[in-house]
N, C-alpha and C. Protein backbone atom coordinates (compact mmCIF):
# COMPACT_ATOMS: atom_id res chain seq x y z
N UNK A 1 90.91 -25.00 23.20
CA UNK A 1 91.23 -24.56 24.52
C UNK A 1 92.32 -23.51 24.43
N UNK A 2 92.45 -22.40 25.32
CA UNK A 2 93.14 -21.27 24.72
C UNK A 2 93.70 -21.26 26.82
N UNK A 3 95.12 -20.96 26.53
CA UNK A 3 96.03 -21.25 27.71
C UNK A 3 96.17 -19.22 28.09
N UNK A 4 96.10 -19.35 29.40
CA UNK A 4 96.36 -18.00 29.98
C UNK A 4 97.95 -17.33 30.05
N UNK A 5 98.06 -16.13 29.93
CA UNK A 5 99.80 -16.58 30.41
C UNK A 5 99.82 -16.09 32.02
N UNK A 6 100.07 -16.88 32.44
CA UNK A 6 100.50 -16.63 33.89
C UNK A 6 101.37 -15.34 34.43
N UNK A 7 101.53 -14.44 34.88
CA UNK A 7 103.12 -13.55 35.84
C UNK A 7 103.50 -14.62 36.58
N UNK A 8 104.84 -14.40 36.06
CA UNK A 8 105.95 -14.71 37.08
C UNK A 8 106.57 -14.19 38.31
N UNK A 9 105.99 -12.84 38.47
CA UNK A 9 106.67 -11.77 39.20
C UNK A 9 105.47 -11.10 39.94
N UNK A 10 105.59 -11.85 41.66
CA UNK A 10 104.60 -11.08 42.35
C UNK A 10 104.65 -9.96 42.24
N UNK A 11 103.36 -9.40 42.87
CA UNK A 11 103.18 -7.71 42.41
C UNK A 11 101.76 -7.69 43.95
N UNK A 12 102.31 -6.66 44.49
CA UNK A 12 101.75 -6.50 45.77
C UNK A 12 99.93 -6.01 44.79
N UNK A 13 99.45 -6.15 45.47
CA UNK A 13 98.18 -5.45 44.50
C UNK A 13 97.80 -4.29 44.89
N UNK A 14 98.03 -3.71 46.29
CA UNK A 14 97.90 -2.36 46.54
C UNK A 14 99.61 -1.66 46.91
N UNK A 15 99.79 -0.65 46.20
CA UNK A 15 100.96 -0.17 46.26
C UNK A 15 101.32 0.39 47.72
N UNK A 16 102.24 0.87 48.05
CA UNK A 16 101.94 1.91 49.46
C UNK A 16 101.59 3.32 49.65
N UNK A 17 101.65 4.04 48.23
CA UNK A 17 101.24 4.66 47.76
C UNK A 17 99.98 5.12 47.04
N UNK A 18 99.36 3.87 47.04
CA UNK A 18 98.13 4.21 46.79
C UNK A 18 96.72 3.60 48.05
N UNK A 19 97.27 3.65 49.08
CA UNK A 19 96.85 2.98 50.35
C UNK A 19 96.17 4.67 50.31
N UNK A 20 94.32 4.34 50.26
CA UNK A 20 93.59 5.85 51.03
C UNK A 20 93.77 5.76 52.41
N UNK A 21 93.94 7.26 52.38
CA UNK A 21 93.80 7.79 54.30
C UNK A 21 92.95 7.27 54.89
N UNK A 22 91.99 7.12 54.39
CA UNK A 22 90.56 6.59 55.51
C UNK A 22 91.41 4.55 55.61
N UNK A 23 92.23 4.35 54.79
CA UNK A 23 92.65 2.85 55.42
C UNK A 23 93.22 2.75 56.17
N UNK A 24 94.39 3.91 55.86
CA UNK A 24 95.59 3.97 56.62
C UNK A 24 95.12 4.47 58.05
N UNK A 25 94.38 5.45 58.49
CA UNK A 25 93.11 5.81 59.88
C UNK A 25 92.68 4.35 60.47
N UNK A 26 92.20 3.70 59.44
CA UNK A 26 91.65 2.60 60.36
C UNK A 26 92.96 1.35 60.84
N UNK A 27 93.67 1.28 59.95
CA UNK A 27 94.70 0.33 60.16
C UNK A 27 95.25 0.62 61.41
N UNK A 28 95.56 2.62 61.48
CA UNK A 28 96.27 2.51 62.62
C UNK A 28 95.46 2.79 63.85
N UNK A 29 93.67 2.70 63.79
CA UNK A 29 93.11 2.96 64.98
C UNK A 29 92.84 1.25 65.16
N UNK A 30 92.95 0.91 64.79
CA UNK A 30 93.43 -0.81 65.28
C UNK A 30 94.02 -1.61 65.68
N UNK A 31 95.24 -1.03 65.40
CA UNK A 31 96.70 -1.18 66.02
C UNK A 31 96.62 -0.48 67.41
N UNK A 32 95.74 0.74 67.49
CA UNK A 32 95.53 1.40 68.96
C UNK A 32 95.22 0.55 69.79
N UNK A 33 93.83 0.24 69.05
CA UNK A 33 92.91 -0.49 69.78
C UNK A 33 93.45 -1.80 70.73
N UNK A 34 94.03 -2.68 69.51
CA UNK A 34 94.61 -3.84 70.57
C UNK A 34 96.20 -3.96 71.21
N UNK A 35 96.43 -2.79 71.19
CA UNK A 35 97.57 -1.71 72.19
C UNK A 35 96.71 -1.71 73.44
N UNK A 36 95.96 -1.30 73.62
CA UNK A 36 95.05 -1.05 74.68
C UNK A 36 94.86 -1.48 75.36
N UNK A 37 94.02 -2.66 74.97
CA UNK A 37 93.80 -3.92 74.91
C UNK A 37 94.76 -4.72 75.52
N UNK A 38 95.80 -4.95 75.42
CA UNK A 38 96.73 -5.50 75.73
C UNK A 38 97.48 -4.91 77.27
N UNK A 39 97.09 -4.02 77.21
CA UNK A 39 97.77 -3.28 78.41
C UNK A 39 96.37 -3.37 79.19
N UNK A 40 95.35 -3.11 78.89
CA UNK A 40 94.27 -3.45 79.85
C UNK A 40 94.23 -5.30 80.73
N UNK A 41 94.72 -6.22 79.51
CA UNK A 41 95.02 -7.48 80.09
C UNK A 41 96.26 -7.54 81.26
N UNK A 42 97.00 -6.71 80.85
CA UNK A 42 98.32 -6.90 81.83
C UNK A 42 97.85 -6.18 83.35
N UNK A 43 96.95 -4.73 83.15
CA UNK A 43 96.58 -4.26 84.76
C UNK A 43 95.81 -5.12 85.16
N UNK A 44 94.74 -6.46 84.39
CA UNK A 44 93.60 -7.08 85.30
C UNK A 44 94.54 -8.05 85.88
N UNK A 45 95.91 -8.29 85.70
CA UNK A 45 96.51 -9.14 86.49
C UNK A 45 97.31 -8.60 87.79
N UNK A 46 97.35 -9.13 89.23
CA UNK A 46 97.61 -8.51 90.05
C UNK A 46 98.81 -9.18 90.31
N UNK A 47 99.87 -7.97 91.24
CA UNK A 47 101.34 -8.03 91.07
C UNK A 47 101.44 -9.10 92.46
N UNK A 48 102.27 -9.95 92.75
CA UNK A 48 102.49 -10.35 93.96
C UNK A 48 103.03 -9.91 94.71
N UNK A 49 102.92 -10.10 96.27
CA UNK A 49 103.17 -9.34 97.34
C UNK A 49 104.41 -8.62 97.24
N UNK A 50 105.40 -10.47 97.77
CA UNK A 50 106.99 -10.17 97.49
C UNK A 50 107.03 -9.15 95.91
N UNK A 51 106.48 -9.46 94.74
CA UNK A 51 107.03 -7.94 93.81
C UNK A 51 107.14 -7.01 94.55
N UNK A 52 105.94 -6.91 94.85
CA UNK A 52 105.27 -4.97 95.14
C UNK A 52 106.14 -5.10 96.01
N UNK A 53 106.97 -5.70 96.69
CA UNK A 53 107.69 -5.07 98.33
C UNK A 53 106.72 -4.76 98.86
N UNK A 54 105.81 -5.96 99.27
CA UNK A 54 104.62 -5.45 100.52
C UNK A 54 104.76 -5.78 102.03
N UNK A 55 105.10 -4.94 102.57
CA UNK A 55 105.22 -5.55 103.88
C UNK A 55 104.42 -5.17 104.86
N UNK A 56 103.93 -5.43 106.03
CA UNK A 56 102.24 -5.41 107.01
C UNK A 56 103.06 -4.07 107.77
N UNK A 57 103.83 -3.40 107.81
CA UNK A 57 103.94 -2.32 108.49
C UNK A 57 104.09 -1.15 108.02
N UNK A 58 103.84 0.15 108.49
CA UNK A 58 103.96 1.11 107.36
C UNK A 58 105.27 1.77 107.27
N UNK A 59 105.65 2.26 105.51
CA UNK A 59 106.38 3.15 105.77
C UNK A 59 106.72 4.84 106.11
N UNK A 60 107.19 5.01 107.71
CA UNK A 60 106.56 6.51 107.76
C UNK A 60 105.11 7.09 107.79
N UNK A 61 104.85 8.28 106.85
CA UNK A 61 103.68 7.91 107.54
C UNK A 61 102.54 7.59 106.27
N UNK A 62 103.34 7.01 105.55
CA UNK A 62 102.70 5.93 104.01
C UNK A 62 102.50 4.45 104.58
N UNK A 63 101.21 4.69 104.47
CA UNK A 63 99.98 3.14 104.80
C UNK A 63 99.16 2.91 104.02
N UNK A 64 98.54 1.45 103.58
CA UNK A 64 97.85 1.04 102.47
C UNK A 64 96.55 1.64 102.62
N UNK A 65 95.71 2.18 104.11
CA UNK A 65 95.09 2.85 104.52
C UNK A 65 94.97 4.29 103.53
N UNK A 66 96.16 5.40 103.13
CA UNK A 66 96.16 6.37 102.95
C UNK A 66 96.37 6.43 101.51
N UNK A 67 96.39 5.29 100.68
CA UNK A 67 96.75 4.55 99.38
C UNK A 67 95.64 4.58 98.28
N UNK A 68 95.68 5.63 97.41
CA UNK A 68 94.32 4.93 96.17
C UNK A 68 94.15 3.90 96.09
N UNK A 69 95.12 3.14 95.85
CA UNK A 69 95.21 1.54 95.45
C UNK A 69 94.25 0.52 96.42
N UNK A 70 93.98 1.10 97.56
CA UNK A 70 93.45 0.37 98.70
C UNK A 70 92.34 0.21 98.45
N UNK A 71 91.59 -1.09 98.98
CA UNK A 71 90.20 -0.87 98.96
C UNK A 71 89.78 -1.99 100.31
N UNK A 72 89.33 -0.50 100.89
CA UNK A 72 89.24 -0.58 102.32
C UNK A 72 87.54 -1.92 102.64
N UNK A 73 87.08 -2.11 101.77
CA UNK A 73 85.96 -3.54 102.03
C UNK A 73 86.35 -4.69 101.66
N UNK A 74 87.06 -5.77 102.58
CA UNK A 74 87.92 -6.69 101.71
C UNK A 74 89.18 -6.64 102.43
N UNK A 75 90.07 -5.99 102.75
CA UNK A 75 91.10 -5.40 103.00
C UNK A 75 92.15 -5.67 101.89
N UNK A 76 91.91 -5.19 100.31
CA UNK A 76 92.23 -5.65 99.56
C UNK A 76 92.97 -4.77 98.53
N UNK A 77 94.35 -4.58 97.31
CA UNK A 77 94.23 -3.76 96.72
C UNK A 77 93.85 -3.33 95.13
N UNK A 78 93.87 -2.76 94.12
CA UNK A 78 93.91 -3.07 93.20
C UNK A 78 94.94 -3.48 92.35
N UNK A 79 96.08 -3.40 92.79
CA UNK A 79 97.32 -4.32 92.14
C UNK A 79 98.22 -5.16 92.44
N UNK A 80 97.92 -5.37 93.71
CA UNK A 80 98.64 -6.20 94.73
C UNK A 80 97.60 -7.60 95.11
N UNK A 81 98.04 -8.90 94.83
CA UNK A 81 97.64 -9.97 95.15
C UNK A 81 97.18 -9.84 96.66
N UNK A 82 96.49 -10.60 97.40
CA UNK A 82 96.39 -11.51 98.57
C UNK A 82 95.59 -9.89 99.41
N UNK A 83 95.19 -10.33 100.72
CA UNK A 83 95.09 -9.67 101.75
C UNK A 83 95.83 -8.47 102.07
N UNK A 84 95.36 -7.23 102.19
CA UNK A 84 96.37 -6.16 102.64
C UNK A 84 96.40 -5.42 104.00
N UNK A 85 97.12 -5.50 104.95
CA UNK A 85 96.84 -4.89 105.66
C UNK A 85 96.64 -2.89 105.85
N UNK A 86 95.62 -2.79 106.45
CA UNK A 86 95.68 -1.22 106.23
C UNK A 86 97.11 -0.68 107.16
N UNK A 87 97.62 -0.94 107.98
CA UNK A 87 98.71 -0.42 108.06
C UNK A 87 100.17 -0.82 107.17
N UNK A 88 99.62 -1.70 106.39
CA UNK A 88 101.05 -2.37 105.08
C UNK A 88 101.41 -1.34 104.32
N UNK A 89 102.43 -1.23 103.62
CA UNK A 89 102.83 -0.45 102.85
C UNK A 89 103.39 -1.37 101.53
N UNK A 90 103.54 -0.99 100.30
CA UNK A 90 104.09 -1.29 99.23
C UNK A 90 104.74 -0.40 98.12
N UNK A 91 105.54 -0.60 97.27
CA UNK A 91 106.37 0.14 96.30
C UNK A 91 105.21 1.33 95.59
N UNK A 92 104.33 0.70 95.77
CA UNK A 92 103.13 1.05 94.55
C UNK A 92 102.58 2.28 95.31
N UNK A 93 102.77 2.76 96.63
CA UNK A 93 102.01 3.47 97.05
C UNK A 93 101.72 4.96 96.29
N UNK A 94 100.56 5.43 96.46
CA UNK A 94 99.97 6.51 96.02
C UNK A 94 99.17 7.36 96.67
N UNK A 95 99.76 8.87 97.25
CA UNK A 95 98.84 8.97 98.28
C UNK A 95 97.29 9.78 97.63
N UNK A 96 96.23 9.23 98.83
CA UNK A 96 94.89 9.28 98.30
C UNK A 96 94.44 10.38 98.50
């Protein structure tokens, strides 16, 4: 029976220097990816009222009515929890 000699001394097996471009491309279009990803999970969650400063009256002449965010079937918005009124206003406004 014939004994191996073991290393004592880890040793990364790919250097950082010898990492090809086409890895280093994908490593970091992956890291994009669930960047993305992650921020796509945080907009499907909607902000609550009290956050947004939503209140049922408008400010001036900014109304949830005149708002991208609005979506006038529903009376509903895309980042704001609950019921919106079309004359409400919130922090978020954006005019349409």
């Amino acid at each position: 029976m014939t004994l191996k000699k073991v290393s004592t001394t880890s040793e990364c097996p790919v250097a950082p220097e010898q990492v090809s471009r086409r890895r280093f491309l994908s490593l970091a279009g992956t890291g994009i990816i669930a960047g993305t990803l992650a921020q796509v999970r945080r907009a499907e969650a909607k902000t609550s009222q009290s956050a947004a400063q939503y209140q049922d009256t408008p400010n001036g002449d900014k109304n949830c009515a005149g708002c991208k965010l609005f979506l006038a079937d529903g009376n509903t918005c895309r980042i704001v929890e609950g019921e919106i009124s079309p004359n409400g206003y919130c922090r978020f406004w954006v005019r349409s």
